[in-house]
Protein backbone atom coordinates (compact mmCIF):
# COMPACT_ATOMS: atom_id res chain seq x y z
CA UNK A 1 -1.84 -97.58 80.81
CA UNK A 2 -0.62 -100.99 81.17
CA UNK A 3 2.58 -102.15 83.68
CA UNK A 4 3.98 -105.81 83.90
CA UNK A 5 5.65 -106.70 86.50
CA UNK A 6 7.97 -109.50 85.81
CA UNK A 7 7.81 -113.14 88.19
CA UNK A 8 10.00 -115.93 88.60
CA UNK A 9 10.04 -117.55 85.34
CA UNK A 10 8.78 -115.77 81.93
CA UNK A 11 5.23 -116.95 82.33
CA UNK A 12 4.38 -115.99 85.44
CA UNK A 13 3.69 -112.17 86.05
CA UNK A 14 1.88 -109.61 86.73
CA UNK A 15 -0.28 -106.89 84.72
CA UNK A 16 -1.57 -104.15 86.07
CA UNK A 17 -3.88 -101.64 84.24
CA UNK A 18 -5.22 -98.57 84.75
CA UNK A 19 -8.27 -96.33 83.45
CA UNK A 20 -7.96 -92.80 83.94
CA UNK A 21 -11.60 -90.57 83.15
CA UNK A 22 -10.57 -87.06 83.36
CA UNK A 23 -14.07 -84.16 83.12
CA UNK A 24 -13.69 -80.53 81.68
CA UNK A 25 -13.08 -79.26 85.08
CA UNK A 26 -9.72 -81.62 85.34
CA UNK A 27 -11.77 -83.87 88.22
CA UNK A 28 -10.61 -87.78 87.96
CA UNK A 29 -11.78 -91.18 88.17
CA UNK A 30 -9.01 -93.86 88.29
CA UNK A 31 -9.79 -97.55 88.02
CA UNK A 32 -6.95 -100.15 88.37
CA UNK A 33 -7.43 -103.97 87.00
CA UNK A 34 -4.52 -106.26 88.68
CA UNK A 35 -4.33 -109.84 86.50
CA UNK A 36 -1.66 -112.40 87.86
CA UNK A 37 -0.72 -114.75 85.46
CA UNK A 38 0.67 -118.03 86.42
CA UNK A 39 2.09 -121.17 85.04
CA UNK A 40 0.21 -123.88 86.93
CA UNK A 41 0.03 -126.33 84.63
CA UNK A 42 2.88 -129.10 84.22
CA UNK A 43 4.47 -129.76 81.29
CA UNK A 44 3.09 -133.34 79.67
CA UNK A 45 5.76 -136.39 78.21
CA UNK A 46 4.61 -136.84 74.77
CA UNK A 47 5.94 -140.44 73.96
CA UNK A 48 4.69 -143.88 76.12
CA UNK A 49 6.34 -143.82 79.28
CA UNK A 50 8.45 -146.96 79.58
CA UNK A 51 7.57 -149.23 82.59
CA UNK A 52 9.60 -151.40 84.73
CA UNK A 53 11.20 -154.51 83.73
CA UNK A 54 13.41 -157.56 85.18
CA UNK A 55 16.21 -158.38 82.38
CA UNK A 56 18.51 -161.04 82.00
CA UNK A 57 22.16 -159.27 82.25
CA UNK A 58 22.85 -158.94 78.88
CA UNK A 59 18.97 -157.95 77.61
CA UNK A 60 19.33 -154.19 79.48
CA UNK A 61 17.26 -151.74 76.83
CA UNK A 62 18.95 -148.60 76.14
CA UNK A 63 16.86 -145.52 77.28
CA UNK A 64 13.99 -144.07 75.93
CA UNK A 65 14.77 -140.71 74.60
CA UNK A 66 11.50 -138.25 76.00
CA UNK A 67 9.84 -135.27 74.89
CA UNK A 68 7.62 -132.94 77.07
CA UNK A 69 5.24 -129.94 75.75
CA UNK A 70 3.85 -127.46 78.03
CA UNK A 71 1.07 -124.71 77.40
CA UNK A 72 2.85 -122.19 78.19
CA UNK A 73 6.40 -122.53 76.60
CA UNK A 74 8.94 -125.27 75.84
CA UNK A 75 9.84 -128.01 77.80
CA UNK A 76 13.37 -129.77 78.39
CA UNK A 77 13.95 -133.12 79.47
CA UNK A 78 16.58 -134.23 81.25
CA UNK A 79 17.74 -138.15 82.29
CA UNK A 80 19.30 -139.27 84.94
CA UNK A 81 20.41 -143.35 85.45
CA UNK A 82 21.56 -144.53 89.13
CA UNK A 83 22.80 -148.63 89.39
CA UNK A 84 22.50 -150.30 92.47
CA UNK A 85 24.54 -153.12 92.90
CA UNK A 86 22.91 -156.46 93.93
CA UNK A 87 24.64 -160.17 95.25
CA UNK A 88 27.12 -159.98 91.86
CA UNK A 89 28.06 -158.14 89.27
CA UNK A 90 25.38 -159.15 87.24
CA UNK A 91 22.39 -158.65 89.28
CA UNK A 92 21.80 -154.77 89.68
CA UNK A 93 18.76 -152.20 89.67
């Protein structure tokens, strides 16, 4: 017999199983095996990270589109760009 008991994403649970030896005389020995499986492992960027950079104004590269695997499932990148104005327009983070 064999229950899973769901976690909090669809890699991480747990399975428990259990080994019932019934004799002639209806006398019983139960063993139960608990495994927890989790999802420890972070999911990996596949391309070259892009590193930081000072630009002239009008040299700003677009963004690097990113793709992540993980070993236990998909992986979904998201972006996210904040500006932080400088002394003028044209000088910015």
């Amino acid at each position: 017999n064999e229950a899973r008991t769901d976690g909090t994403c669809p890699s991480s649970y747990t399975l428990t199983r259990t080994w019932t030896a019934t004799d002639e005389c209806g006398l019983q020995t139960i063993h139960t095996q608990t495994i927890t499986v989790q999802d420890s492992t972070a999911p990996e960027f596949v391309e070259t990270l892009p590193g930081d950079a000072t630009v002239e104004c009008d040299e700003v590269p677009e963004a690097t589109t990113l793709t992540a695997t993980d070993n236990c499932g998909s992986a979904t990148v998201t972006y996210n760009e904040a500006r932080t104005d400088g002394t003028c327009p044209s000088s910015y983070t």
